[in-house]
Protein backbone atom coordinates (compact mmCIF):
# COMPACT_ATOMS: atom_id res chain seq x y z
CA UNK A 1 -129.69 101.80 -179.54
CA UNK A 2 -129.42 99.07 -177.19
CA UNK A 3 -130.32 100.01 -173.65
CA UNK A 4 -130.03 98.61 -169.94
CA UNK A 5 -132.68 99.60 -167.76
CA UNK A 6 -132.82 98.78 -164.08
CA UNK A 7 -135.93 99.08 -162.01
CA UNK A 8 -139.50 97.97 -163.54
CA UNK A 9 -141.38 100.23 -161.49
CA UNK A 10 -143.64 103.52 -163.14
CA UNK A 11 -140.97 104.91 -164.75
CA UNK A 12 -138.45 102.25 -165.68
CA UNK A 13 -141.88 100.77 -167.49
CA UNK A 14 -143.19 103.71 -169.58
CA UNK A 15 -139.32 104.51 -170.81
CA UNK A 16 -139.26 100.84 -171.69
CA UNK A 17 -142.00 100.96 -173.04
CA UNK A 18 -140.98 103.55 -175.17
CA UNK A 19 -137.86 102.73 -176.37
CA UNK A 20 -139.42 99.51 -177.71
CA UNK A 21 -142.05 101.28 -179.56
CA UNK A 22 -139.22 103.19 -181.12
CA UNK A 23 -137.45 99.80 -181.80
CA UNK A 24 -134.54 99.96 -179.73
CA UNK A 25 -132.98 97.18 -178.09
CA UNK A 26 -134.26 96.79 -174.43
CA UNK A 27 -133.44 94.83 -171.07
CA UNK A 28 -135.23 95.30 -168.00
CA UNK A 29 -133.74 94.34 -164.91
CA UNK A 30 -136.29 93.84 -161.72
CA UNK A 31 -135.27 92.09 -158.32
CA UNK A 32 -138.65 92.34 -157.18
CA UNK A 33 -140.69 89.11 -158.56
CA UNK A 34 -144.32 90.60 -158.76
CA UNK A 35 -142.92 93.46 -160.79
CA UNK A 36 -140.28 91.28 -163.17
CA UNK A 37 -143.39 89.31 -163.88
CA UNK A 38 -145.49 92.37 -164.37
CA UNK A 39 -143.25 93.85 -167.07
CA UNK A 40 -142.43 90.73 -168.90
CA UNK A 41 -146.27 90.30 -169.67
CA UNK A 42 -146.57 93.45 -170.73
CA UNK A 43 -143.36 94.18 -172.49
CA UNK A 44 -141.76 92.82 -175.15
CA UNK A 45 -138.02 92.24 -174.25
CA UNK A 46 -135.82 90.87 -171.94
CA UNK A 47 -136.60 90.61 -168.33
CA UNK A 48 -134.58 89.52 -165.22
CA UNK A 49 -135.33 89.08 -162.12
CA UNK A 50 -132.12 89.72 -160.83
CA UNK A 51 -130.04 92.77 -158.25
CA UNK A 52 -129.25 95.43 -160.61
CA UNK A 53 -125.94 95.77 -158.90
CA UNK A 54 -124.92 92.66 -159.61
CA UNK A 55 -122.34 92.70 -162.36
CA UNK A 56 -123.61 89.37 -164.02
CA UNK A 57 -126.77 90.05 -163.98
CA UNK A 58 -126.24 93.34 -165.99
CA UNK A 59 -123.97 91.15 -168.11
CA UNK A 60 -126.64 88.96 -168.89
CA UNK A 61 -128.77 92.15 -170.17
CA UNK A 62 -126.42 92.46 -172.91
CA UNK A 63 -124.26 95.97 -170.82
CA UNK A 64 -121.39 95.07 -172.98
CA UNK A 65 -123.12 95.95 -175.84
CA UNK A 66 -125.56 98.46 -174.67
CA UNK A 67 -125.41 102.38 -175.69
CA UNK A 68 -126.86 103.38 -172.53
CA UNK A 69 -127.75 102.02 -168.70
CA UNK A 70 -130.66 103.76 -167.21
CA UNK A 71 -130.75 103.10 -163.39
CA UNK A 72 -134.31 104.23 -161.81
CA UNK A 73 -134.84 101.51 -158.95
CA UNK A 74 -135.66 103.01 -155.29
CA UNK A 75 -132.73 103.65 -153.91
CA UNK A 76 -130.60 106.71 -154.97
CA UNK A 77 -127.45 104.80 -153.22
CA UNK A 78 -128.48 101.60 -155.14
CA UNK A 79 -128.91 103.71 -158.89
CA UNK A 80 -125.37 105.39 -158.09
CA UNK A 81 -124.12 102.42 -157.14
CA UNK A 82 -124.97 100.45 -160.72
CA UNK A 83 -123.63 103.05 -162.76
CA UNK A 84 -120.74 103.13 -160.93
CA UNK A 85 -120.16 99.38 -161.44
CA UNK A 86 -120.72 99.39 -164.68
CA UNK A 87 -118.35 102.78 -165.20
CA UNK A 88 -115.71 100.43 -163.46
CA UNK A 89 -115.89 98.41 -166.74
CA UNK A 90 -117.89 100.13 -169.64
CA UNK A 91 -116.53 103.69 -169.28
CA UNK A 92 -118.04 104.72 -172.50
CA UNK A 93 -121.33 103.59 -171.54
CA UNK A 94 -124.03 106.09 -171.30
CA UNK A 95 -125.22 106.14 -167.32
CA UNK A 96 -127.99 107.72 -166.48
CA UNK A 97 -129.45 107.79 -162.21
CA UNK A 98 -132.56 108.93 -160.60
CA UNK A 99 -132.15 110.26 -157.38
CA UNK A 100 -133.89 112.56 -154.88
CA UNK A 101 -130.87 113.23 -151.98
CA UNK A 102 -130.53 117.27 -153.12
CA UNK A 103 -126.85 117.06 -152.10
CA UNK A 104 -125.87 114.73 -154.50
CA UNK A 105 -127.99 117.17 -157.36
CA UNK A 106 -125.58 119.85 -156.12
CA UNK A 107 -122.64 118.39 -156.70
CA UNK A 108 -123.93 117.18 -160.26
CA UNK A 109 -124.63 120.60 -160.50
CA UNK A 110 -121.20 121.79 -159.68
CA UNK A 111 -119.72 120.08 -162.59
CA UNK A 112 -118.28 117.19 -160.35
CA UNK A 113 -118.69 113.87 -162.29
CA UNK A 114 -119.61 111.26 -159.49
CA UNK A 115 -119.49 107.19 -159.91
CA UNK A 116 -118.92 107.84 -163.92
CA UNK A 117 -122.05 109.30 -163.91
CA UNK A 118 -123.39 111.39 -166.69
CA UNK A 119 -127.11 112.43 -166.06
CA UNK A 120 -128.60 112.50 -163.00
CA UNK A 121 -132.59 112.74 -162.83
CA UNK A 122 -133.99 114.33 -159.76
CA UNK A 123 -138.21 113.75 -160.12
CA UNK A 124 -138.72 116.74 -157.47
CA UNK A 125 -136.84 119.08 -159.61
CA UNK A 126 -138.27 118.10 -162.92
CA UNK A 127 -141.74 118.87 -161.14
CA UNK A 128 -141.12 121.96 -159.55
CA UNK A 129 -139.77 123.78 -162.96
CA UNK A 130 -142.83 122.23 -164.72
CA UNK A 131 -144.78 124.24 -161.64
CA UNK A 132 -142.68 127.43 -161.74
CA UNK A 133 -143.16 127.12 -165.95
CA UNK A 134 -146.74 127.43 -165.16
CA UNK A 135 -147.06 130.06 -163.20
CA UNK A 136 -145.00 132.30 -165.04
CA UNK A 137 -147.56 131.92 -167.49
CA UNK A 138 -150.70 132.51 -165.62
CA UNK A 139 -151.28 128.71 -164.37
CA UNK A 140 -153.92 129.42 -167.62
CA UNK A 141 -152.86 125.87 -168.80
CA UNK A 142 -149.46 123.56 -169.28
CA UNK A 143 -146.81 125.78 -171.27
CA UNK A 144 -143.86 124.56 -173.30
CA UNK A 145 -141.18 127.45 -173.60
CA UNK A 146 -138.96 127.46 -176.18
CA UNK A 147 -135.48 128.42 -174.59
CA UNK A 148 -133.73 131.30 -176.65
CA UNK A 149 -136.95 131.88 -178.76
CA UNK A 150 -139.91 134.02 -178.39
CA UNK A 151 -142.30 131.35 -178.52
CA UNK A 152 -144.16 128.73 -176.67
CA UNK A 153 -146.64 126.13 -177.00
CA UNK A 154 -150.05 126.75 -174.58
CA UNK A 155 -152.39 123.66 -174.45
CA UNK A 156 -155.89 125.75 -173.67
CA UNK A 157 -159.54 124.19 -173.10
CA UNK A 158 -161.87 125.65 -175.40
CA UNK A 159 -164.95 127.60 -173.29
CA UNK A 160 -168.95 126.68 -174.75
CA UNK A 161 -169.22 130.27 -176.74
CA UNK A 162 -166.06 131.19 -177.07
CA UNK A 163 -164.50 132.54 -180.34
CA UNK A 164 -163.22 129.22 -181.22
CA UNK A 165 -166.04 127.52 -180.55
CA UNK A 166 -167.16 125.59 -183.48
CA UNK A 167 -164.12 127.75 -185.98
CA UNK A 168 -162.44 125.79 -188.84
CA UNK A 169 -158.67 125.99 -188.76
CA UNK A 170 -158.55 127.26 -192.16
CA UNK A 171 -160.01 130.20 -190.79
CA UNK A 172 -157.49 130.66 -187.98
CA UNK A 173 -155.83 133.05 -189.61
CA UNK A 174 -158.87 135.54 -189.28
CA UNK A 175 -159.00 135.40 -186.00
CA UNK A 176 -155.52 135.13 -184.40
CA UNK A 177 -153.30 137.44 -186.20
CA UNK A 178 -150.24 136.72 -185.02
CA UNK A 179 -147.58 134.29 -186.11
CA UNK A 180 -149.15 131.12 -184.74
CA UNK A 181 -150.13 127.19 -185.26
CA UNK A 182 -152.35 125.02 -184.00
CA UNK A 183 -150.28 121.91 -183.43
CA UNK A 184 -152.63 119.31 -181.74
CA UNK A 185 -156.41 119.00 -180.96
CA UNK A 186 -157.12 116.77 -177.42
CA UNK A 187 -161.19 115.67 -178.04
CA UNK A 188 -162.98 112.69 -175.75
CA UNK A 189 -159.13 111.07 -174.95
CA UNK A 190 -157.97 110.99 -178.65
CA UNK A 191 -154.73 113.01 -179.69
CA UNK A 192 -155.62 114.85 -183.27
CA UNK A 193 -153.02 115.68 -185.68
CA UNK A 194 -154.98 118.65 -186.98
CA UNK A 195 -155.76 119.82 -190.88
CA UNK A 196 -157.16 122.69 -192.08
CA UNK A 197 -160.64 120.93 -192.01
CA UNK A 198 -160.28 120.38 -188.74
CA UNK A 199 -162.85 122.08 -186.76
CA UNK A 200 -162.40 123.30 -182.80
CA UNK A 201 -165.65 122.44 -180.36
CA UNK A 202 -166.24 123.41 -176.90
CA UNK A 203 -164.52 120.95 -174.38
CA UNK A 204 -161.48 120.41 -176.81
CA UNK A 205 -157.78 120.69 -175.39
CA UNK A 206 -156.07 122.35 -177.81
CA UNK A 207 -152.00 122.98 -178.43
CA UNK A 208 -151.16 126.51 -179.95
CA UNK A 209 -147.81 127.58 -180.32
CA UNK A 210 -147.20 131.50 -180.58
CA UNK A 211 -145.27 134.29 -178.77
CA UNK A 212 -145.28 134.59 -175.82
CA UNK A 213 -146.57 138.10 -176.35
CA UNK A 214 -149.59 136.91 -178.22
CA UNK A 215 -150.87 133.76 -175.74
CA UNK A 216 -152.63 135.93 -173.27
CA UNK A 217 -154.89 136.95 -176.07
CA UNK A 218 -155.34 133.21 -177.87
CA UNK A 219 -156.57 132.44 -174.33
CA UNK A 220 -158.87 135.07 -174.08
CA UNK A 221 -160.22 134.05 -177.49
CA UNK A 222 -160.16 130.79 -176.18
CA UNK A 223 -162.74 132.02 -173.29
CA UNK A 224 -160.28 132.13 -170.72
CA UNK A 225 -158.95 135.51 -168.90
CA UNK A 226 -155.68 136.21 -167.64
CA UNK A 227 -155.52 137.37 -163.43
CA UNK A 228 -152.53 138.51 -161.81
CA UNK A 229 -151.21 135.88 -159.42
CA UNK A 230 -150.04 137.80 -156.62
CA UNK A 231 -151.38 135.84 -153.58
CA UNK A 232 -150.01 131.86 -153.73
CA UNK A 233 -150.59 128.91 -151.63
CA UNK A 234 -148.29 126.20 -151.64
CA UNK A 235 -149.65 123.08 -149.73
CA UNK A 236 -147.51 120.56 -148.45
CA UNK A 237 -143.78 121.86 -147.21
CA UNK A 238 -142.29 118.55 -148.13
CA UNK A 239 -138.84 118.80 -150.40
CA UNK A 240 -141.14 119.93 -153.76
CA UNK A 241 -143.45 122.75 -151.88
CA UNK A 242 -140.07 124.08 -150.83
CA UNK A 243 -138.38 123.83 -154.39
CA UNK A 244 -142.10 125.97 -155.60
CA UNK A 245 -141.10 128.42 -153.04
CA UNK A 246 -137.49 128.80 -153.85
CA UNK A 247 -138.66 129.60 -157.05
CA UNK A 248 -141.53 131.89 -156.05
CA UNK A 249 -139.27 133.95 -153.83
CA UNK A 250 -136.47 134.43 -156.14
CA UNK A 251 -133.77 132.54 -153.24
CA UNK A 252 -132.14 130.40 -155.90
CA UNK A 253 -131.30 130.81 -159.76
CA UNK A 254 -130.64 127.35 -161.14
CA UNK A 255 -128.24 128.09 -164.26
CA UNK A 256 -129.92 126.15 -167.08
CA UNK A 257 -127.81 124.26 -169.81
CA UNK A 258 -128.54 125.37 -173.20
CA UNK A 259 -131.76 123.41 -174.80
CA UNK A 260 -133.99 124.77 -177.47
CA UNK A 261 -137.08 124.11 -174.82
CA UNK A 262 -137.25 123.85 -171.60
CA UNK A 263 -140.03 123.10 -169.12
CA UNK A 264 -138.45 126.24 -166.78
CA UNK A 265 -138.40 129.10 -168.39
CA UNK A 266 -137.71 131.52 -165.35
CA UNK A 267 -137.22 130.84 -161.65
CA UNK A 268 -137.58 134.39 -160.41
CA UNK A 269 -140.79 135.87 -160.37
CA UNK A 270 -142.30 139.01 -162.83
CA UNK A 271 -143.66 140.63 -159.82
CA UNK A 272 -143.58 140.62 -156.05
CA UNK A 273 -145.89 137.86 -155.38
CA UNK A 274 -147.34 136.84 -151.04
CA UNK A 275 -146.59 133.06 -150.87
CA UNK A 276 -148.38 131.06 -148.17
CA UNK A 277 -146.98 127.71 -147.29
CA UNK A 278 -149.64 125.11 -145.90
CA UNK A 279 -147.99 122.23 -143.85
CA UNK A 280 -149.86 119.82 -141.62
CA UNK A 281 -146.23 119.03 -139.58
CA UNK A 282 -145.33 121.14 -137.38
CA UNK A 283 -141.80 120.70 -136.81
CA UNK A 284 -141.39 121.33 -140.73
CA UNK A 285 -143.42 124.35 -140.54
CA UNK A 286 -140.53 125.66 -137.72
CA UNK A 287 -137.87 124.30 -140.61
CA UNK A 288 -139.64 126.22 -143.21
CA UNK A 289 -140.31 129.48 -141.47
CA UNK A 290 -136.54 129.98 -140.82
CA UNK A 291 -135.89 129.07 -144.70
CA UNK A 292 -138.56 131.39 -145.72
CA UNK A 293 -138.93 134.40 -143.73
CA UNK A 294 -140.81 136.62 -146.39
CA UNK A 295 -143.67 133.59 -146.38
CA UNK A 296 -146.61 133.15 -144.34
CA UNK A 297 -146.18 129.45 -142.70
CA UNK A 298 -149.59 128.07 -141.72
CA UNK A 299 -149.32 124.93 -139.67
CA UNK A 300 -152.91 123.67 -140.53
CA UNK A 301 -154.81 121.01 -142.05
CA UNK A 302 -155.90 121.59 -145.91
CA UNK A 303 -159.06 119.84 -145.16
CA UNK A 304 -160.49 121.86 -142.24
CA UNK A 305 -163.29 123.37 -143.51
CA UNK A 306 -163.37 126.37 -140.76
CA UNK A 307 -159.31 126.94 -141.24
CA UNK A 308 -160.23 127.79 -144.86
CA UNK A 309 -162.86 130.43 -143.97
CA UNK A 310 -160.79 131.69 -141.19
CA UNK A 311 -157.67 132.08 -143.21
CA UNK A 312 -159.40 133.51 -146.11
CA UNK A 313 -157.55 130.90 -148.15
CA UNK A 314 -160.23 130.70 -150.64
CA UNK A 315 -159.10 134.16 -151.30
CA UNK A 316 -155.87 133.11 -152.85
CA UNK A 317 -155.25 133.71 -156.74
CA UNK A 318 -153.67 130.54 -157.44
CA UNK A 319 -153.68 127.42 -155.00
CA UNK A 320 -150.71 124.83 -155.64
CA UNK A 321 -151.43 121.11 -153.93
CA UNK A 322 -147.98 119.76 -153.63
CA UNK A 323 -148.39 116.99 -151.16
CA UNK A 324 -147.10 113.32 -151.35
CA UNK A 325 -150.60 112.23 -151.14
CA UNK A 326 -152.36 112.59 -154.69
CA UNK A 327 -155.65 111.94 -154.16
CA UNK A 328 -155.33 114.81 -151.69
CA UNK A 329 -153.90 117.18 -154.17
CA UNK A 330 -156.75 116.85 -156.34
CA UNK A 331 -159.39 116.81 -153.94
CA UNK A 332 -158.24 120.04 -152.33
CA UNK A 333 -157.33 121.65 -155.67
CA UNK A 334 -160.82 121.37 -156.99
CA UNK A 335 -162.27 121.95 -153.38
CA UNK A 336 -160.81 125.45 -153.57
CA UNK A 337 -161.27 126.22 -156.80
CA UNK A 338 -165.32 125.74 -155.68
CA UNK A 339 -164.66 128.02 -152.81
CA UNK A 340 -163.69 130.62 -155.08
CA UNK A 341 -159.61 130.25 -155.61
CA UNK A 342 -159.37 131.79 -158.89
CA UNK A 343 -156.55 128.81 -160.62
CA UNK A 344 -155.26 125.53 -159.42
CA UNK A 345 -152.01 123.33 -159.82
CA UNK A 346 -152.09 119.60 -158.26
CA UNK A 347 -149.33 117.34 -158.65
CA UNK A 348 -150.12 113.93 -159.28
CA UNK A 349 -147.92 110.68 -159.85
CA UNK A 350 -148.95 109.45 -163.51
CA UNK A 351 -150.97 110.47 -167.19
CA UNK A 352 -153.83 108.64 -165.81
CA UNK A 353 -154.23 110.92 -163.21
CA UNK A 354 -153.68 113.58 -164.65
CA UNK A 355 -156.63 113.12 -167.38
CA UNK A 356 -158.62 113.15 -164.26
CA UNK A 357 -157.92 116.16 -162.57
CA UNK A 358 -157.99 118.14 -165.59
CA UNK A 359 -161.82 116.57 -166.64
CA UNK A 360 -162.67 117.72 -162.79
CA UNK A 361 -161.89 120.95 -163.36
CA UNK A 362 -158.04 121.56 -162.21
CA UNK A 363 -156.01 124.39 -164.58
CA UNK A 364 -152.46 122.69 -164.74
CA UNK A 365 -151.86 119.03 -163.96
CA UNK A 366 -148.18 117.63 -163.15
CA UNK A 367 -147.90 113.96 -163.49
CA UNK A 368 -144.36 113.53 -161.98
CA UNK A 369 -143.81 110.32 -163.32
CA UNK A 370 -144.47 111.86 -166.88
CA UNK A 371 -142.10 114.53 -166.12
CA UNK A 372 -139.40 112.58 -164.84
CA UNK A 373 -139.70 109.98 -168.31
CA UNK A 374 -139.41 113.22 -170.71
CA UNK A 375 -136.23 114.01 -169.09
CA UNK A 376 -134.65 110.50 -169.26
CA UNK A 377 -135.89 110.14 -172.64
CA UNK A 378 -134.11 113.88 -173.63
CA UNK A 379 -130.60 112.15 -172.74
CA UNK A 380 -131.25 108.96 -174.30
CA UNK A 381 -131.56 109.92 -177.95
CA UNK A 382 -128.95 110.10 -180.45
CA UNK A 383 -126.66 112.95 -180.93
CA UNK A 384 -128.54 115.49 -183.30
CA UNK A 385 -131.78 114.76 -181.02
CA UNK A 386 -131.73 117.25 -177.99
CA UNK A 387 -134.95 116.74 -176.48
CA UNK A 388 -138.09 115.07 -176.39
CA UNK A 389 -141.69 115.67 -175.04
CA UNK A 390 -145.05 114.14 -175.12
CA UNK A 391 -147.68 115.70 -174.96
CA UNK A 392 -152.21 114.90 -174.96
CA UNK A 393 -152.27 111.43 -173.85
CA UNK A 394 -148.57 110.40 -174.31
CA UNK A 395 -148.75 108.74 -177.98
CA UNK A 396 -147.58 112.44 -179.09
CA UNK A 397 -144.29 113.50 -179.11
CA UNK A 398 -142.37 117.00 -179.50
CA UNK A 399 -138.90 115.98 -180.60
CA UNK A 400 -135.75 119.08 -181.06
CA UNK A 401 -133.55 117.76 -183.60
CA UNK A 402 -130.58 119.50 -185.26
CA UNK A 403 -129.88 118.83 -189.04
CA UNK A 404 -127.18 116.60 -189.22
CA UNK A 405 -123.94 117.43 -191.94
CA UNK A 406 -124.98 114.20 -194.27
CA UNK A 407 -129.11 114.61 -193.70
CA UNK A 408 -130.78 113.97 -197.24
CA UNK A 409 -133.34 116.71 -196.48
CA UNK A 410 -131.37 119.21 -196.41
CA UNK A 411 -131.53 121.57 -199.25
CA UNK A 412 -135.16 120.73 -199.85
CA UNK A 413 -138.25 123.00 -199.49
CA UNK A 414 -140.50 121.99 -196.83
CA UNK A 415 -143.42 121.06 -199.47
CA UNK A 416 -141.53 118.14 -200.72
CA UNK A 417 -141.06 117.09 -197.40
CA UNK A 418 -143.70 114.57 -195.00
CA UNK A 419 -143.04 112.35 -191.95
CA UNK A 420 -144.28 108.96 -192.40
CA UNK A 421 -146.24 109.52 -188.71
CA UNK A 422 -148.26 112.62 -190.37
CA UNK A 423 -146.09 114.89 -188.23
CA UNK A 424 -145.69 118.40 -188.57
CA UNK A 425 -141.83 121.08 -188.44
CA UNK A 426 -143.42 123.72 -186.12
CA UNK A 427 -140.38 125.85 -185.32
CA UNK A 428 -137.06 126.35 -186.80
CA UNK A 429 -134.48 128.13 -184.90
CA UNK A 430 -131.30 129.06 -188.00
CA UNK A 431 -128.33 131.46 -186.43
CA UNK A 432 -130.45 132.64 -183.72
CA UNK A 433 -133.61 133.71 -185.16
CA UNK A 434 -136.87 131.81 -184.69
CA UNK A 435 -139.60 131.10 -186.60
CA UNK A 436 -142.40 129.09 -187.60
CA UNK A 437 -141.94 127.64 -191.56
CA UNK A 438 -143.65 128.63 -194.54
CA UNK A 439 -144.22 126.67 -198.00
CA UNK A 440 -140.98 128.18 -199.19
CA UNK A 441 -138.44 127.21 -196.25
CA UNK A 442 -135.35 125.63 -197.41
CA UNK A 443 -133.93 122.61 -194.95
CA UNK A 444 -130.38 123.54 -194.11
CA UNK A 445 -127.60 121.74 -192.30
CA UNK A 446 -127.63 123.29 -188.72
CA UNK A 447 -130.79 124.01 -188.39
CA UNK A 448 -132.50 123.58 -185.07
CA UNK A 449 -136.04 122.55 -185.77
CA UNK A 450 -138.69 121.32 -183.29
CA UNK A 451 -140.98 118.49 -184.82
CA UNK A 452 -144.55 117.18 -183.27
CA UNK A 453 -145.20 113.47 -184.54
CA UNK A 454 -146.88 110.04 -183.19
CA UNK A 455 -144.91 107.97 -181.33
CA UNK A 456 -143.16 105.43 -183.09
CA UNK A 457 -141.58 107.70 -185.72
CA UNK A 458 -138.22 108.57 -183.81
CA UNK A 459 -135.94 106.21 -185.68
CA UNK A 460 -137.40 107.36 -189.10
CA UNK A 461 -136.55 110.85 -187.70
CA UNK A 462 -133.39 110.33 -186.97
CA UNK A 463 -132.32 108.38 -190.52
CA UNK A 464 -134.03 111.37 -192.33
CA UNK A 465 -132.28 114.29 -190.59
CA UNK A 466 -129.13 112.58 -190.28
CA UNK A 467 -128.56 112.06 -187.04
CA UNK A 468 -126.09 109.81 -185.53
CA UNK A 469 -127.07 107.03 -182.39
């Protein structure tokens, strides 16, 4: 594919980056100089320094021949103003726009087709499902669910004594009895492809994909113990602690288009569930205690030492630190947890930070920028390719690809089968059943399968399942 990217900044970078590890055609379009420079030294492909919304300047990227523009500057006016430009001219063109104005997500949402436009990427949205994912599943650890399937895919630390501590995955059977697979092992910052040799130590992230019915009890095994979260604090009342909150408190059901995974699995709560909103503004507190009316609205400061005793907040089940202001998201997340909060989510901007947190001790992580990448990079790839995720420290990915009509593997048993990036099929989905394949599964045309691979292995993906750019 040959793609147009506008806006060199966190994300335009790492979906560059990317696409040109997959070797796809890239141009980068900056106007700022420091950060045109930036990228061109660390990128290899065409950089301008140039307006995005400048119709020869996205000429000179090569948009006439492009499969897709990808507009992330800013400025939600100045990323809906690109595509529509280049709609004006390239209507077949691909157009893609971040934005974070809610009203223009709602008409998106509404069907309404704006400026030519055919994705738009909110990053506060993204985040928030990624949040309400997580607490649906006991803010134990990040959770991939697997839309219209029983399964997901729990990334758990393994506890010093636990029943996987020091176990050989050829064993895993033994233990976990369940239909299950161990999909990835995180140890000391390197992502393992794992074998059945492969054996699980204390301090190790590992990636487990199961029922849903059967996680509680891998994390148990895993030393960790399921509480009810029934008492939630939310701090920061800025757009994403209200999104949490929506979602907490059952006020809006987002309808979902269909996708085999989906980083929301639920917005409405399994039980009733006492949110507390922290918010240092008090003129948003007033905004947010009209909005919210079954929520306790605490116009305080996260950091007072004495407004935690007094409020008991370090009585709350789960503690979410949804701030603008990282560094204070993980400071107060881990703060709490030491005052006794039983789980903690922080939001945080990238992967680096996010390796971080989770060393000091936070449950769930949400590096926005990550988040917000995953879901460009869903709508970028070709047409049998529905969705893409990475996963440990980003050079993983889990890729949901359907088996194209002219794919050479179809018809073949899974043992004659291997991806050139040692990846692994963990999940099939064939006429609406689900499951994870044995020795004797049979590629067919149709199939839905869900693949975890190294980076750099998309394009071989694609040529061997038959799927069209």
């Amino acid at each position: 594919m040959r793609i147009v990217i506008v806006g060199a900044g966190m994300v335009g970078t790492q979906v560059a980056r990317y696409l040109i590890q997959e070797k796809h055609d890239v141009s980068l379009i900056e106007a700022n100089e420091e950060r045109a420079r930036h990228a061109s030294n660390r990128l290899d492909c065409l950089v301008l320094q140039d307006e995005g919304n400048s119709i020869n300047a996205l000429e000179e990227a090569g948009i006439a021949r492009a499969d897709a523009l990808v507009c992330v500057t800013d400025s939600d006016e100045v990323n809906m103003i690109i595509c529509g430009l280049a709609a004006s001219r390239y209507p077949d063109l691909l157009k893609i726009a971040r934005v974070r104005n809610d009203d223009y997500v709602r008409l998106n949402r509404s069907g309404e087709r704006i400026l030519g436009i055919d994705f738009f990427v909110h990053p506060d949205v993204e985040a928030s499902r990624s949040v309400l994912s997580a607490i649906e599943h006991g803010a134990m650890g990040d959770v991939l669910a697997f839309a219209d399937t029983p399964y997901e895919l729990g990334s758990i630390d393994i506890a010093r004594g636990s029943a996987f501590d020091g176990f050989q995955l050829n064993d895993f059977r033994s233990l976990v009895k369940g239909e299950s697979l161990v999909t990835l092992v995180e140890r000391e910052g390197e992502s393992i492809l794992p074998t059945g040799a492969t054996v699980i130590a204390a301090g190790d992230r590992v990636h487990i994909l199961a029922k849903e019915k059967e996680m509680d009890a891998i994390f148990n095994l895993a030393g960790g113990s399921e509480k009810p979260l029934r008492k939630i604090g939310i701090v920061g009342g800025g757009r994403m602690g209200a999104l949490i909150a929506e979602g907490l408190l059952g006020q809006e059901s987002e309808k979902q288009a269909p996708a085999f995974f989906s980083l929301l699995k639920s917005l409405i709560p399994k039980n009733r569930r006492r949110v507390i909103i922290i918010e240092e503004d008090y003129s948003l507190c007033k905004d947010l205690a009209a909005r919210f009316p079954q929520a306790l609205i605490l116009n305080e400061d996260i950091s007072d030492e004495s407004f935690v005793a007094e409020e008991r907040i370090d009585d709350l089940d789960l503690i979410v630190t949804a701030t603008n202001d990282q560094e204070l998201n993980m400071i107060a997340a881990i703060y709490l947890k030491s005052r006794g909060v039983s789980r903690a989510i922080a939001m945080v901007t990238g992967s680096g930070y996010a390796a971080i947190a989770r060393q000091l001790g936070v449950d769930v992580v949400i590096p926005m920028k990550s988040v917000v990448v995953d879901s460009i990079l869903s709508h970028l790839m070709g047409g049998g390719v529905k969705g893409v995720h990475r996963i440990g420290d980003g050079s993983i990915d889990i890729i949901e690809i359907e088996i194209g009509p002219s794919a050479a593997v179809a018809d073949t048993p899974i043992t004659d089968f291997s991806l050139p990036t040692g990846g692994l099929v963990m999940l099939v989905n064939r006429e609406g059943g689900a499951f994870i394949p044995r020795g004797d599964y049979i590629f067919r045309r149709g199939d839905r399968i869900v693949l975890i691979a190294k980076n750099s292995g998309e394009m071989e993906i694609e040529r061997i399942f038959g799927v069209s750019p």
